[in-house]
C-alpha atoms as a PDB file:
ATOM      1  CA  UNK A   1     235.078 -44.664 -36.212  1.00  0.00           C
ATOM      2  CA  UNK A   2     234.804 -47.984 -38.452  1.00  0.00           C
ATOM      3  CA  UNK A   3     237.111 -50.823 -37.827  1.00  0.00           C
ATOM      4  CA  UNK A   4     238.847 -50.123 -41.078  1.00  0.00           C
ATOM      5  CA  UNK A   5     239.397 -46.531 -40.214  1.00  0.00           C
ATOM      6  CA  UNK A   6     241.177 -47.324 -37.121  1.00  0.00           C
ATOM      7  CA  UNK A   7     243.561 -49.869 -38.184  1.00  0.00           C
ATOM      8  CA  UNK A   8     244.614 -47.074 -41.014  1.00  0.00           C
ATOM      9  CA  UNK A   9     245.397 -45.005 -37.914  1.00  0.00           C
ATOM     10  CA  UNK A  10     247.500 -47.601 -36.420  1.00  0.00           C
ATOM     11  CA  UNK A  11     249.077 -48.098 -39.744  1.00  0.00           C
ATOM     12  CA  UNK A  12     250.272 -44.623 -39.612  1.00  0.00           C
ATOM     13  CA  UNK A  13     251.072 -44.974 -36.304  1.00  0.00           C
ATOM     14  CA  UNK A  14     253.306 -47.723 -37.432  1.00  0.00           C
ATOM     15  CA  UNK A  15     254.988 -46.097 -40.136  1.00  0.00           C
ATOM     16  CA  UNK A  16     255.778 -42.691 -38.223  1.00  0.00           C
ATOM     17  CA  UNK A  17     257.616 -45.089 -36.207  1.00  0.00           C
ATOM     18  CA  UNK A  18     259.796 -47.079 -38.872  1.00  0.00           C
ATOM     19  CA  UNK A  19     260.845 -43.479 -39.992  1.00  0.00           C
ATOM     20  CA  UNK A  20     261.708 -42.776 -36.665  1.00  0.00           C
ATOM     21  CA  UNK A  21     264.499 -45.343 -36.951  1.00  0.00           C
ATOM     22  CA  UNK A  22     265.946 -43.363 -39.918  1.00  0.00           C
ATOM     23  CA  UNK A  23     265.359 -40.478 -37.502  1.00  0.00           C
ATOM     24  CA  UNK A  24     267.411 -41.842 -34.815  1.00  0.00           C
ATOM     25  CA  UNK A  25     270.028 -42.683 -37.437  1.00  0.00           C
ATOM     26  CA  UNK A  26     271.014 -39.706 -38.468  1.00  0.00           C
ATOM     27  CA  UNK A  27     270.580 -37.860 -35.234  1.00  0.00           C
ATOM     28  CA  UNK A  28     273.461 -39.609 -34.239  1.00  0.00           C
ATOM     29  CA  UNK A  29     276.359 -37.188 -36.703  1.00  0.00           C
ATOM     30  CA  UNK A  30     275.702 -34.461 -34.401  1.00  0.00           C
ATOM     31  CA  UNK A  31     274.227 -35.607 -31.050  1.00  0.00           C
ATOM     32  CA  UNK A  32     274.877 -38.755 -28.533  1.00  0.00           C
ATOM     33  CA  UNK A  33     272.395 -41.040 -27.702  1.00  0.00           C
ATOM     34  CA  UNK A  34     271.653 -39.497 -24.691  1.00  0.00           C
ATOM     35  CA  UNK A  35     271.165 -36.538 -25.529  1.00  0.00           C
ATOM     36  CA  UNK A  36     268.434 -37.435 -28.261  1.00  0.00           C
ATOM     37  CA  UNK A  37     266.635 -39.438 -26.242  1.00  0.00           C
ATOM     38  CA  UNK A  38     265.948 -36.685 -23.367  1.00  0.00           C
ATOM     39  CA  UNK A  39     265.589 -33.445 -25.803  1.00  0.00           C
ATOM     40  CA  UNK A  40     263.249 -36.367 -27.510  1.00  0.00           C
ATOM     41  CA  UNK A  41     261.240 -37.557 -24.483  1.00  0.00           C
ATOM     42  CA  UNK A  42     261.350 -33.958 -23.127  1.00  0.00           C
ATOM     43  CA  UNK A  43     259.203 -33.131 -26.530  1.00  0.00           C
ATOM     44  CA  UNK A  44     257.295 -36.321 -26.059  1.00  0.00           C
ATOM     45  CA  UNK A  45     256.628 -35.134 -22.525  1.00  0.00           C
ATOM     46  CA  UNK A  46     255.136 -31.969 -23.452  1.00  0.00           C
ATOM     47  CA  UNK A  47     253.348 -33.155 -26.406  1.00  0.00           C
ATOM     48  CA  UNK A  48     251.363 -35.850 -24.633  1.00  0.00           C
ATOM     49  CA  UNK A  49     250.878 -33.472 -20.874  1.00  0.00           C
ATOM     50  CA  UNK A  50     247.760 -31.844 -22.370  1.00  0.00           C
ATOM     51  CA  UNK A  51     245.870 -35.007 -22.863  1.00  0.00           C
ATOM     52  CA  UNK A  52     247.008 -36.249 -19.812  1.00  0.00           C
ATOM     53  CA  UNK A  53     245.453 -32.855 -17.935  1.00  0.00           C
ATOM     54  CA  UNK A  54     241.971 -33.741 -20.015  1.00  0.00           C
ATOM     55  CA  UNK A  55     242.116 -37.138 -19.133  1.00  0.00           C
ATOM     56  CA  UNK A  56     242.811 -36.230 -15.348  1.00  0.00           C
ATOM     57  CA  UNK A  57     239.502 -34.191 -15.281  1.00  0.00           C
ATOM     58  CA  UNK A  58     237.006 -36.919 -15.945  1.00  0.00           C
ATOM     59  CA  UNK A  59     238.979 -39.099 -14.097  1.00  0.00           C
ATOM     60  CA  UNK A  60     236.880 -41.223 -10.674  1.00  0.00           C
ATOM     61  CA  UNK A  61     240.159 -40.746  -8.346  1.00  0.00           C
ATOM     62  CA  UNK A  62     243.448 -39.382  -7.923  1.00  0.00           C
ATOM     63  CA  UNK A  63     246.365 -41.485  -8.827  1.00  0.00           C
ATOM     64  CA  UNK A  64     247.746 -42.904  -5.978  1.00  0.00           C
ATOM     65  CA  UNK A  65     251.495 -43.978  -4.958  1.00  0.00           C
ATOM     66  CA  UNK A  66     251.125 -47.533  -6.113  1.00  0.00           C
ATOM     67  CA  UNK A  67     249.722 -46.030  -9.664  1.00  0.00           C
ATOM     68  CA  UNK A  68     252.721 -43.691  -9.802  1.00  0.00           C
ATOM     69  CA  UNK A  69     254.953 -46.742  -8.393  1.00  0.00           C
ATOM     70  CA  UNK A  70     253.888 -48.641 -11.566  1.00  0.00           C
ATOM     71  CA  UNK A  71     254.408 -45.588 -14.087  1.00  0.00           C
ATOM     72  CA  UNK A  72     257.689 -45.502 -12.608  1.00  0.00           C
ATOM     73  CA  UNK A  73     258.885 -49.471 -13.597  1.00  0.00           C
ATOM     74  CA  UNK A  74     257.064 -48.928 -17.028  1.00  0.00           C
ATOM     75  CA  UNK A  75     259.257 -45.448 -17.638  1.00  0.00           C
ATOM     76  CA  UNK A  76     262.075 -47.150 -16.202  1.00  0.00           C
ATOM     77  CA  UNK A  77     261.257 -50.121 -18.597  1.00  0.00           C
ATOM     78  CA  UNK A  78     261.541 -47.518 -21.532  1.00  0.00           C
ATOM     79  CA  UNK A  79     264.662 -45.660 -20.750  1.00  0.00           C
ATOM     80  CA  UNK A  80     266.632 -48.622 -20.592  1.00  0.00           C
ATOM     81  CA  UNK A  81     265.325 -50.154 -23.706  1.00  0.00           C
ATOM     82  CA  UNK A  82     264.997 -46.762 -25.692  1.00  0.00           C
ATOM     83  CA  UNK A  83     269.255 -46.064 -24.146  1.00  0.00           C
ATOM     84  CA  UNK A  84     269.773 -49.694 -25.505  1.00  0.00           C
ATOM     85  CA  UNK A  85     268.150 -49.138 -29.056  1.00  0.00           C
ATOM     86  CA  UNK A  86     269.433 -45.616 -29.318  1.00  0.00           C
ATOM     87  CA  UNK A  87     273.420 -46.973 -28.635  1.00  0.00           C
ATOM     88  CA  UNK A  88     272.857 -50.152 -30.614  1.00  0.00           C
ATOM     89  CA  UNK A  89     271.691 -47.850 -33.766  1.00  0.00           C
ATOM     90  CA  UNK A  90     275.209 -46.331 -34.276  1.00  0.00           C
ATOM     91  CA  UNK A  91     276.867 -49.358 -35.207  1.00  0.00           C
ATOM     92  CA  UNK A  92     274.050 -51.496 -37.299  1.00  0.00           C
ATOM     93  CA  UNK A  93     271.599 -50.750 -39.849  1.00  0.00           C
ATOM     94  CA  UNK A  94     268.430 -49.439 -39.862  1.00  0.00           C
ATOM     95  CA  UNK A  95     266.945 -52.458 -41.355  1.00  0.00           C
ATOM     96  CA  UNK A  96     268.622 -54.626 -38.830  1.00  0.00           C
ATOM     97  CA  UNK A  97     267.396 -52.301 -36.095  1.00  0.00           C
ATOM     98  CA  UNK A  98     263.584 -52.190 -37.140  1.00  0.00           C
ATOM     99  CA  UNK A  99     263.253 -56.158 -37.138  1.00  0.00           C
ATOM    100  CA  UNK A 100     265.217 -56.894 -34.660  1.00  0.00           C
ATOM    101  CA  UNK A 101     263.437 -54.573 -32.038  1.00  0.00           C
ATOM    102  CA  UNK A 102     260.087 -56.115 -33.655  1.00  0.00           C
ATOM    103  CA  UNK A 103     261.629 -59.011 -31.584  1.00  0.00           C
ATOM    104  CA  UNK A 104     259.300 -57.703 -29.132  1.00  0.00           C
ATOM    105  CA  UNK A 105     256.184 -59.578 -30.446  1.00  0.00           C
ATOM    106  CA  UNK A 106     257.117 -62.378 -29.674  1.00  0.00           C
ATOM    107  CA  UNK A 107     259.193 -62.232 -26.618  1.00  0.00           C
ATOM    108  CA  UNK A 108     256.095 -60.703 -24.335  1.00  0.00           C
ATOM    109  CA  UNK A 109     254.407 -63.848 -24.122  1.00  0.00           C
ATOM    110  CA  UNK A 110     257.516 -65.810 -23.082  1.00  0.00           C
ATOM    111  CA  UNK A 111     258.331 -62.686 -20.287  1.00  0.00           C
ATOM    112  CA  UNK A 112     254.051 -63.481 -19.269  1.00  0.00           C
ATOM    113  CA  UNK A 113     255.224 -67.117 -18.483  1.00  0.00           C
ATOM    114  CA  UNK A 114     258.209 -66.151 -16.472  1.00  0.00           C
ATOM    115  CA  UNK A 115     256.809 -63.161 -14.984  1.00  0.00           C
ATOM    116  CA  UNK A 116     253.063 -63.817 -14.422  1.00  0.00           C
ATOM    117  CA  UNK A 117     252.903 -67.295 -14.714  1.00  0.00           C
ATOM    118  CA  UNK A 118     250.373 -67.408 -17.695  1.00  0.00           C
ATOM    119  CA  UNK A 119     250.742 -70.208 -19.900  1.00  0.00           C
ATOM    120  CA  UNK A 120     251.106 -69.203 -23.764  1.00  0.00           C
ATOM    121  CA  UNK A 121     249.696 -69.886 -26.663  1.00  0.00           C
ATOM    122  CA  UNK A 122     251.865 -73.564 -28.042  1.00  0.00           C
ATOM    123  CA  UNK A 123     252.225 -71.079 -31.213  1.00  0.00           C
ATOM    124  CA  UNK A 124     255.160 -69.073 -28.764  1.00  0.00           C
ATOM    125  CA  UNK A 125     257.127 -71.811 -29.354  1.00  0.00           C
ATOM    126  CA  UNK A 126     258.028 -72.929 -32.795  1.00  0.00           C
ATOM    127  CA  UNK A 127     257.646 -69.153 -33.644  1.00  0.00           C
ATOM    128  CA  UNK A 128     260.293 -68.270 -31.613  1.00  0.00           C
ATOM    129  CA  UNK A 129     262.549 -70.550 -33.095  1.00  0.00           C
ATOM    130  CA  UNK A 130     261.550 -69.199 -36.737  1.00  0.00           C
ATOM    131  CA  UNK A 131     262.547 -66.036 -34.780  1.00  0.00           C
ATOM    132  CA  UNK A 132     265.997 -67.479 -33.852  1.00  0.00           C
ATOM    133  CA  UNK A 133     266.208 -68.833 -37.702  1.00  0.00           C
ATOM    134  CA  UNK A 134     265.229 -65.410 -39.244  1.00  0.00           C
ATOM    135  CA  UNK A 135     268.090 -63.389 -36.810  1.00  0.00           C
ATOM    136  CA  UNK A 136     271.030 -66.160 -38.330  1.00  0.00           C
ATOM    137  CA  UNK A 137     269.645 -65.377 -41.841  1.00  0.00           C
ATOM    138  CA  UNK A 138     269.639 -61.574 -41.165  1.00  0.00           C
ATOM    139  CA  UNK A 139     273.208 -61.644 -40.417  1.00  0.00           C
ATOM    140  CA  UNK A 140     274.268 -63.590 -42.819  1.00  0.00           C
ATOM    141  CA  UNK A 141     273.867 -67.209 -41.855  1.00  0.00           C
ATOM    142  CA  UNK A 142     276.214 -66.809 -39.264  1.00  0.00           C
ATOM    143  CA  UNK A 143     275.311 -65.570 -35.148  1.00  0.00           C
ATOM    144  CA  UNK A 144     279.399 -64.658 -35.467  1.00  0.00           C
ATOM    145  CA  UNK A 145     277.990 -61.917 -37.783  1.00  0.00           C
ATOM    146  CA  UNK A 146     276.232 -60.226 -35.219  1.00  0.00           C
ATOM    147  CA  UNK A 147     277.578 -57.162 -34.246  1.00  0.00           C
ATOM    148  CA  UNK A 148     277.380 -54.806 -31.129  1.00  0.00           C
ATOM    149  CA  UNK A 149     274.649 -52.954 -32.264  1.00  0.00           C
ATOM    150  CA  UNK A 150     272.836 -56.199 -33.258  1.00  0.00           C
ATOM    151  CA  UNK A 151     273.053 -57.427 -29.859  1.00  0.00           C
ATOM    152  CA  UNK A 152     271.944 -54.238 -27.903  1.00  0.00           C
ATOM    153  CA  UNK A 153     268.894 -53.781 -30.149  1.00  0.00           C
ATOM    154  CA  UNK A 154     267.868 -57.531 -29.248  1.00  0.00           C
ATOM    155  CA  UNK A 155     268.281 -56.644 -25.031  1.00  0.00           C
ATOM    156  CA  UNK A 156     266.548 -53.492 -25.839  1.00  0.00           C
ATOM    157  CA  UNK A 157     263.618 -56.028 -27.165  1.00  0.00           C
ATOM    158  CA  UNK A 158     263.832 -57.911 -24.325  1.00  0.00           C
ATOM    159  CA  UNK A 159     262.990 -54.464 -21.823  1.00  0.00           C
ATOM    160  CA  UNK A 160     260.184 -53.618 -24.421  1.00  0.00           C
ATOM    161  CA  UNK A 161     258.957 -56.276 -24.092  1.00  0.00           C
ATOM    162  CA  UNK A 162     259.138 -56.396 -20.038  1.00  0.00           C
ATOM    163  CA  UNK A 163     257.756 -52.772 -20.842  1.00  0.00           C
ATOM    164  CA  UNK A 164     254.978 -54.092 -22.796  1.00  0.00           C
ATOM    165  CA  UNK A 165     253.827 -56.497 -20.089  1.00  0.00           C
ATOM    166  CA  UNK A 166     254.499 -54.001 -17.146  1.00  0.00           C
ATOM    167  CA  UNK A 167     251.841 -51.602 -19.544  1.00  0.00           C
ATOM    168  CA  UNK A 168     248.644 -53.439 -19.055  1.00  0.00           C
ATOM    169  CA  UNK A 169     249.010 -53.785 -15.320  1.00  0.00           C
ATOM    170  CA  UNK A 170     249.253 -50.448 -14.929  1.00  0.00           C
ATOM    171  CA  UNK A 171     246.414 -49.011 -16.819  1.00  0.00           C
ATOM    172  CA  UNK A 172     244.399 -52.054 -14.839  1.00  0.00           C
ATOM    173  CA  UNK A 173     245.115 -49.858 -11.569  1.00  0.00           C
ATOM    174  CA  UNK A 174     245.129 -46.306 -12.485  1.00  0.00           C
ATOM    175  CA  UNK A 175     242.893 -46.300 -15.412  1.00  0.00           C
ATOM    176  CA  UNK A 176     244.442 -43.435 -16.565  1.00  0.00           C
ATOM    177  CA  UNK A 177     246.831 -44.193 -19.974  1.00  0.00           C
ATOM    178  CA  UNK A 178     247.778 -40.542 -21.205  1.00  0.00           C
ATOM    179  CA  UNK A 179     248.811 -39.913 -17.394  1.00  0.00           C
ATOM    180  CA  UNK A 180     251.230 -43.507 -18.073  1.00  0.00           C
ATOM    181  CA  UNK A 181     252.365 -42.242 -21.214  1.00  0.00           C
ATOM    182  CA  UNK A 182     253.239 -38.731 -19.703  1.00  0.00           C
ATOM    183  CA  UNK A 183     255.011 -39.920 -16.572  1.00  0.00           C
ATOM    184  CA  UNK A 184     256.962 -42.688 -18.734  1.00  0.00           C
ATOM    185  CA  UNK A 185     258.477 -40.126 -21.303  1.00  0.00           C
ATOM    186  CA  UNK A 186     259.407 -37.555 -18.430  1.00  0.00           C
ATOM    187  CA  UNK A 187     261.218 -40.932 -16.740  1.00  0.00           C
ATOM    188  CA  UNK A 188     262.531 -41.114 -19.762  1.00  0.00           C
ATOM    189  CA  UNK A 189     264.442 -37.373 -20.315  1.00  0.00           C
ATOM    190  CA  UNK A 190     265.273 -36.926 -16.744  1.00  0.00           C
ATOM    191  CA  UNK A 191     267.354 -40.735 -16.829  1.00  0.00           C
ATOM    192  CA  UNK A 192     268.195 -39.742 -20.394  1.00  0.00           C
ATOM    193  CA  UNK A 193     269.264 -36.542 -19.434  1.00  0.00           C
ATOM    194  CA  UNK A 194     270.971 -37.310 -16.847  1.00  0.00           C
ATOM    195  CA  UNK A 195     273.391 -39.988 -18.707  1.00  0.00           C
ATOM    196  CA  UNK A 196     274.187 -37.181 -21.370  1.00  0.00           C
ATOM    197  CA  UNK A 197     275.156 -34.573 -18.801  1.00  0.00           C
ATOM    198  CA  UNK A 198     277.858 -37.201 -17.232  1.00  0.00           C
ATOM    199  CA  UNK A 199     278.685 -38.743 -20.044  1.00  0.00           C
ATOM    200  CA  UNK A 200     278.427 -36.851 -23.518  1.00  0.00           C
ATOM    201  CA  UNK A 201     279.489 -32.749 -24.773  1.00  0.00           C
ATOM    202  CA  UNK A 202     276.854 -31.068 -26.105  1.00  0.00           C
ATOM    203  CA  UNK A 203     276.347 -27.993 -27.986  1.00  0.00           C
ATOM    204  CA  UNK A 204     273.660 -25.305 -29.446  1.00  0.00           C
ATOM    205  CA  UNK A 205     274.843 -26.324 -32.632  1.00  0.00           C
ATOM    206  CA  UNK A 206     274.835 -29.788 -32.563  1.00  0.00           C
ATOM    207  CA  UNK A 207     270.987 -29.570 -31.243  1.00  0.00           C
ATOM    208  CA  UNK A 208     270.370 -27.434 -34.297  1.00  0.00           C
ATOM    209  CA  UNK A 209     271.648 -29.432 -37.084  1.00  0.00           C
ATOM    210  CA  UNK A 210     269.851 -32.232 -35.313  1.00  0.00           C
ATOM    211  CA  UNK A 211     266.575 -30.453 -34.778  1.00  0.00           C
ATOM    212  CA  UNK A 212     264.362 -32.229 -37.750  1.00  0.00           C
ATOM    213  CA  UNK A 213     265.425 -35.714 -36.258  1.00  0.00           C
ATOM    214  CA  UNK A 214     264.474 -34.531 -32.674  1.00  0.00           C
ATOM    215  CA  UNK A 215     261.497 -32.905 -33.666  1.00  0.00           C
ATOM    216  CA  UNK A 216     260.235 -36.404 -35.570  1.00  0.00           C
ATOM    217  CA  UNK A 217     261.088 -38.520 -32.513  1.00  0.00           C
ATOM    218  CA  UNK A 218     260.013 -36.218 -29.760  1.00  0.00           C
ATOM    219  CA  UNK A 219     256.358 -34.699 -32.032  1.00  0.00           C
ATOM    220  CA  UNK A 220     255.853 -37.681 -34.534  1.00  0.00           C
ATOM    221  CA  UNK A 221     257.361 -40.938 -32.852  1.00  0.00           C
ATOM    222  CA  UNK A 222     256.284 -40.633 -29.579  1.00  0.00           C
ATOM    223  CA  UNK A 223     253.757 -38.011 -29.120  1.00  0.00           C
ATOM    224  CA  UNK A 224     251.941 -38.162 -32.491  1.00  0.00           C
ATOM    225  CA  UNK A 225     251.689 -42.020 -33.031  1.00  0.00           C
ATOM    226  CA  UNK A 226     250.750 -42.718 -29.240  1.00  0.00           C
ATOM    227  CA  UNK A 227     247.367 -40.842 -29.298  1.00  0.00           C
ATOM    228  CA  UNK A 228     247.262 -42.469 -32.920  1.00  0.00           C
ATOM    229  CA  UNK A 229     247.661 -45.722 -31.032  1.00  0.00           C
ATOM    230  CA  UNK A 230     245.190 -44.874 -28.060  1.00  0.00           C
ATOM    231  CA  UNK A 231     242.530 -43.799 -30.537  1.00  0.00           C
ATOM    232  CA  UNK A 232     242.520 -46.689 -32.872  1.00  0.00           C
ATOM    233  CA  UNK A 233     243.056 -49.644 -30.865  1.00  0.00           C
ATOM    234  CA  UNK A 234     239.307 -48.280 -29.251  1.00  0.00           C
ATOM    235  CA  UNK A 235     237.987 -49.645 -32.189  1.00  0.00           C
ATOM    236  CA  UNK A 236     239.621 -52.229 -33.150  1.00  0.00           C
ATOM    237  CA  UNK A 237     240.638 -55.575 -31.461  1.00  0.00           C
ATOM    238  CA  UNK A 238     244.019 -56.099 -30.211  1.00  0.00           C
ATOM    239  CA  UNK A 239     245.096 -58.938 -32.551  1.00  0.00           C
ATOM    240  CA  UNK A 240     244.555 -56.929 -35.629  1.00  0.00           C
ATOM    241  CA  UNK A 241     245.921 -53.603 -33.607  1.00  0.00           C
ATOM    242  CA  UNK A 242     249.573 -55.582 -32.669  1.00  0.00           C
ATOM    243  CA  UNK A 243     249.789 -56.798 -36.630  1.00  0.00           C
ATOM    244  CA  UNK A 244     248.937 -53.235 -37.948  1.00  0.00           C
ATOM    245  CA  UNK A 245     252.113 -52.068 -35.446  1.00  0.00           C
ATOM    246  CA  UNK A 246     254.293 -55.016 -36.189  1.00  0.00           C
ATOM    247  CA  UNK A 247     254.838 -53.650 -39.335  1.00  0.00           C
ATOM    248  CA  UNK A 248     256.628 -51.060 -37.984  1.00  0.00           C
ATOM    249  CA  UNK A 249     259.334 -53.063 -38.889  1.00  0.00           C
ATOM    250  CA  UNK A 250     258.787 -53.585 -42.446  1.00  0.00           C
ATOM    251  CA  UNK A 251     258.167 -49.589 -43.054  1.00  0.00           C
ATOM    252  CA  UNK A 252     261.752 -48.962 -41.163  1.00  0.00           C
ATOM    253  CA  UNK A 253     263.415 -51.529 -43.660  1.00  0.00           C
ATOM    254  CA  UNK A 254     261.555 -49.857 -46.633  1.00  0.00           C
ATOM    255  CA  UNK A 255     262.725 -46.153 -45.116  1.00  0.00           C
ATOM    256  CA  UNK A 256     266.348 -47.212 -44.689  1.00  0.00           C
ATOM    257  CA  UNK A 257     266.092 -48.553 -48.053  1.00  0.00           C
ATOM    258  CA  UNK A 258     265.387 -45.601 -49.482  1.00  0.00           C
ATOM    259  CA  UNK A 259     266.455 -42.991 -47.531  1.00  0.00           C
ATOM    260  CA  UNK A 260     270.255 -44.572 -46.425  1.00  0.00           C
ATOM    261  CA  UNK A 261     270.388 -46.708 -49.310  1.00  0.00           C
ATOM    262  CA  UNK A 262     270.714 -49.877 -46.896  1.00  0.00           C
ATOM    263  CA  UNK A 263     270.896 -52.956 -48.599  1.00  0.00           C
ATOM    264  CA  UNK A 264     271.018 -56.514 -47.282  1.00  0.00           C
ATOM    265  CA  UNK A 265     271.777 -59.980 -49.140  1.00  0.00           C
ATOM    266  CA  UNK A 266     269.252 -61.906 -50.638  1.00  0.00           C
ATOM    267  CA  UNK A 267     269.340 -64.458 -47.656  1.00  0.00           C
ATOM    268  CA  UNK A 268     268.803 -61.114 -45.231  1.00  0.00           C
ATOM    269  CA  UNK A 269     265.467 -60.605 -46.122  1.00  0.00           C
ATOM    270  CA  UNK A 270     264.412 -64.187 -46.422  1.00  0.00           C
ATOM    271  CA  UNK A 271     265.457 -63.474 -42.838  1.00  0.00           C
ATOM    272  CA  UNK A 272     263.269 -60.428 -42.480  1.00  0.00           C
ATOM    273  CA  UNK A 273     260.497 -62.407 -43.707  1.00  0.00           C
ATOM    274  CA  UNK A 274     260.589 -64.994 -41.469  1.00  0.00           C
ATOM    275  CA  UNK A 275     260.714 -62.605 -38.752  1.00  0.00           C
ATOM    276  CA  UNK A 276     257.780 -60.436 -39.869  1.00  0.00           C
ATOM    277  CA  UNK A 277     256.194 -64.394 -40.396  1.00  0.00           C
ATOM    278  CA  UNK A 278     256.786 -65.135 -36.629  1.00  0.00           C
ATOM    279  CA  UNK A 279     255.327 -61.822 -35.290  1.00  0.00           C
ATOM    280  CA  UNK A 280     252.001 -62.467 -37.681  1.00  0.00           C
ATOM    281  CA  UNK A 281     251.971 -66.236 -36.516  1.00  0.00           C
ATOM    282  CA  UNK A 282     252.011 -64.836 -32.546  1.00  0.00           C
ATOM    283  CA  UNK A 283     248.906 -62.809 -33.498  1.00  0.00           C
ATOM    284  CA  UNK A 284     247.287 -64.774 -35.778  1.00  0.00           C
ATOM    285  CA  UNK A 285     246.870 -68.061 -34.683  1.00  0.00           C
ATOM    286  CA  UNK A 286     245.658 -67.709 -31.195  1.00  0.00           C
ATOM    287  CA  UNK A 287     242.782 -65.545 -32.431  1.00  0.00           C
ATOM    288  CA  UNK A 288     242.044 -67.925 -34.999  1.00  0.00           C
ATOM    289  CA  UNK A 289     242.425 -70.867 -32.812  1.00  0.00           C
ATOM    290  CA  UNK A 290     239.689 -68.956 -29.968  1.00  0.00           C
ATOM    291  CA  UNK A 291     237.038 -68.052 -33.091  1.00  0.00           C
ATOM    292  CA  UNK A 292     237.197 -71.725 -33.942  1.00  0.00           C
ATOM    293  CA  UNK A 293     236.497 -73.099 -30.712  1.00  0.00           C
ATOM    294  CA  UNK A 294     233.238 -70.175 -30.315  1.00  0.00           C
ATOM    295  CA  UNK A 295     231.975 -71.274 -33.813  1.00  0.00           C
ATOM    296  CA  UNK A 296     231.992 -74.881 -32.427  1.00  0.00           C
END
């Protein structure tokens, strides 16, 4: 596969998941947010088990405890920030949702230097406060704008992006990233599941007027547009991979757009831009930075 043929892949990847915020969305006039997420993660599960099997059969070793230990604090990672997302969604917009969770971007290099102790990149810095600027703008010039839901799709940034550093370390030790991806979406519906069956009614009907929406999140989201994800960042490099994704966030803005009829005020999406600005800057400029300093 070229170069150019895999970042299409992880384009698609990318856009299968801004629709999934429309997705989650409307789920919510029949379901609770529990609910969706296991039936969704229960879907994901199965979708993803049958790679997982192939991938077990030309694997060197069993997993161990400590690889299953890891899988665990990545799932664990997920649930909370997917229960997070998935509450915060009732009560903003879908365009607020999709940048705001894009927060992610930047926020794993600042959880590497708290976490693992790895300096970043000076880029972190002064894009995280274009960050900051672009959330005032996207709620109107004013952080007294920002609602509930605004606020629980930020923390549910924050455990992506602990998520998204917990990832790496864990495919280090097992090798095995379908078996990750497997274990982390069952984690997923048995904490989701469990939530809904303390906390929310639910009813045959309710899961069948909200079938499409769990269908896209469970098939398309999660199951469809991981393997898209696995297969293309093979051959690709990571810098270009994490910009195709980013714009995840500009394809759920352009999906609530036309699909919810979501509008924002002109100074929202200079706010929008500066955040999809601050997620390219992360990406860009280190890999520019390291291809100058080869070349010289």
């Amino acid at each position: 596969m070229s170069r150019i043929q895999a970042n299409l892949l992880l384009l698609l990847a990318a856009a299968i998941w801004g629709g999934g915020f429309v997705a989650q969305s409307e789920a919510m006039e029949w379901l609770g947010p529990n609910w969706f997420n296991a039936l969704r993660f229960a879907l994901a599960t199965l979708a993803v088990l049958p790679f997982a099997l192939r991938e077990a059969k030309g694997a060197g070793r069993p997993l161990s405890l400590r690889d299953y230990g890891w899988f665990l604090l990545v799932g664990l990672s997920l649930l909370v920030a997917q229960t997070l997302q998935q509450i915060g969604i009732q009560s903003t917009s879908v365009t607020n949702a999709s940048f705001l969770t894009g927060l992610y971007v930047v926020l794993v290099p600042v959880i590497a230097v708290a976490v693992l102790r790895r300096r970043p990149h000076w880029v972190i810095w002064p894009a995280a406060l274009i960050t900051v600027l672009g959330i005032l703008l996207l709620n109107g010039g004013s952080l007294s704008a920002l609602g509930d839901g605004d606020i629980l799709v930020i923390l549910c940034a924050i455990f992506l992006a602990v998520q998204i550093t917990l990832t790496p370390i864990a495919v280090g030790f097992s090798e095995r990233p379908l078996a990750l991806a497997t274990v982390q979406f069952a984690v997923c519906a048995v904490g989701a599941g469990s939530a809904a069956m303390a906390l929310e009614p639910i009813s045959t009907s309710a899961i069948v007027s909200a079938l499409p929406e769990i269908l896209y999140g469970g098939l398309l989201s999660s199951g469809l547009a991981f393997v898209l994800q696995i297969i293309g960042q093979r051959y690709t490099t990571a810098p270009q991979a994490a910009i195709f994704l980013s714009s995840e966030a500009l394809f759920g803005a352009l999906f609530g757009a036309v699909l919810l009829a979501e509008t924002l005020p002109g100074i929202g999406y200079v706010g929008c831009g500066l955040i999809f600005a601050a997620m390219l800057l992360v990406e860009l400029v280190p890999e520019l930075t390291r291809r100058r300093a080869v070349a010289a």
